[in-house]
Each structure stands twice: as structure tokens, then as C-alpha cells.
Protein backbone atom coordinates (compact mmCIF):
# COMPACT_ATOMS: atom_id res chain seq x y z
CA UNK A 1 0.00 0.00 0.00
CA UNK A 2 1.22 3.48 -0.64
CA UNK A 3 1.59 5.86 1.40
CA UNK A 4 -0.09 8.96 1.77
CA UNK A 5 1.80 12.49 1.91
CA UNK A 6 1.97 14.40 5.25
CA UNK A 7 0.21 17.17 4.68
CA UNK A 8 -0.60 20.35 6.88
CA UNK A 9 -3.33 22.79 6.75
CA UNK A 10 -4.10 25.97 8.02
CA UNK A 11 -7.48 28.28 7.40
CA UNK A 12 -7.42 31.88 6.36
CA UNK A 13 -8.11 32.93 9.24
CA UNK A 14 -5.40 30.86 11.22
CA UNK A 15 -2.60 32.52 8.90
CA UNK A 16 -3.83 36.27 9.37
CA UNK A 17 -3.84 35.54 12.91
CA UNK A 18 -0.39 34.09 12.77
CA UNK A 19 0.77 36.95 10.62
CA UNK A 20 -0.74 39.44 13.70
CA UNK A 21 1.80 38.02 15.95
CA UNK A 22 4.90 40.08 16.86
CA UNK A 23 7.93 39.24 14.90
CA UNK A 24 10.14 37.89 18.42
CA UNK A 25 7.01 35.75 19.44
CA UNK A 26 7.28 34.19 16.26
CA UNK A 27 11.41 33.81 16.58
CA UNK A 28 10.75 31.91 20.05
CA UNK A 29 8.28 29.64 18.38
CA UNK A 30 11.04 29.04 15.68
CA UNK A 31 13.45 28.38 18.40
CA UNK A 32 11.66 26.04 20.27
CA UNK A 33 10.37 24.40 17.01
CA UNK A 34 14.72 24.23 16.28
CA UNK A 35 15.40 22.89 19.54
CA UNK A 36 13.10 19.93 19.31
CA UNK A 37 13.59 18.85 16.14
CA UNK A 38 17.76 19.21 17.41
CA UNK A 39 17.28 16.93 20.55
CA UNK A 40 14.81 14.21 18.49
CA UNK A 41 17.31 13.99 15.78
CA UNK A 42 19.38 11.06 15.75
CA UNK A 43 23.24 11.04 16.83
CA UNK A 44 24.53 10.32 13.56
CA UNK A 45 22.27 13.55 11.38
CA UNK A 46 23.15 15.82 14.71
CA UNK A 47 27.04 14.98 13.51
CA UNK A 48 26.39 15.24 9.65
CA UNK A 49 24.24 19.01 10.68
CA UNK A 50 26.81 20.31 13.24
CA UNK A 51 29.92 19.59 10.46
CA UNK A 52 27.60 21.49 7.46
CA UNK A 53 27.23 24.18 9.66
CA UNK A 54 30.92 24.72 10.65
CA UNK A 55 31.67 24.36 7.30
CA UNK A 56 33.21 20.58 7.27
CA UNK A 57 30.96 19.24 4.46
């Protein structure tokens, strides 16, 4: 069976309000969103993602 694509929705109405936020509200969100994603992801892409950013790869 195949499988279906992730997808993610938002209304009209959730993206205006989104858009109302303040600019550093939505920086923590990204932040927290970053640091999640960071201590979730295994040992082995945290290696390949730490060398890309200091320029190793």
C-alpha cells in the first residue's frame, strides 16, 4: 500500500492571525520548534548538521 503524503493545513483565518503576531514571538516559536527537532534527531544527522554548519561538508 502506498503511502499517503503528510500534509498540513491551516485556514485563512489561522494565517492572518499568525501573521498578527509580533515578529520575536514568532522567533521563540522558531526556536523552540529548532530545539526539538535538534534533541529528536538522531546522533549520527546531529554529527552530519553540526559539520555542514561549521563548514566541514
Amino acid at each position: 500500500m502506498k503511502a499517503k503524503p503528510l500534509l498540513y493545513y491551516r485556514t485563512k483565518e489561522e494565517i492572518e492571525a499568525y501573521r498578527k503576531k509580533p515578529a520575536i514571538e514568532k522567533l521563540r516559536w522558531l526556536e523552540a520548534q529548532m530545539e526539538f527537532f535538534y534533541k529528536a534527531m538522531p546522533k549520527k544527522a546531529k554529527e552530519i548538521r553540526d559539520k555542514l554548519k561549521r563548514g566541514e561538508l
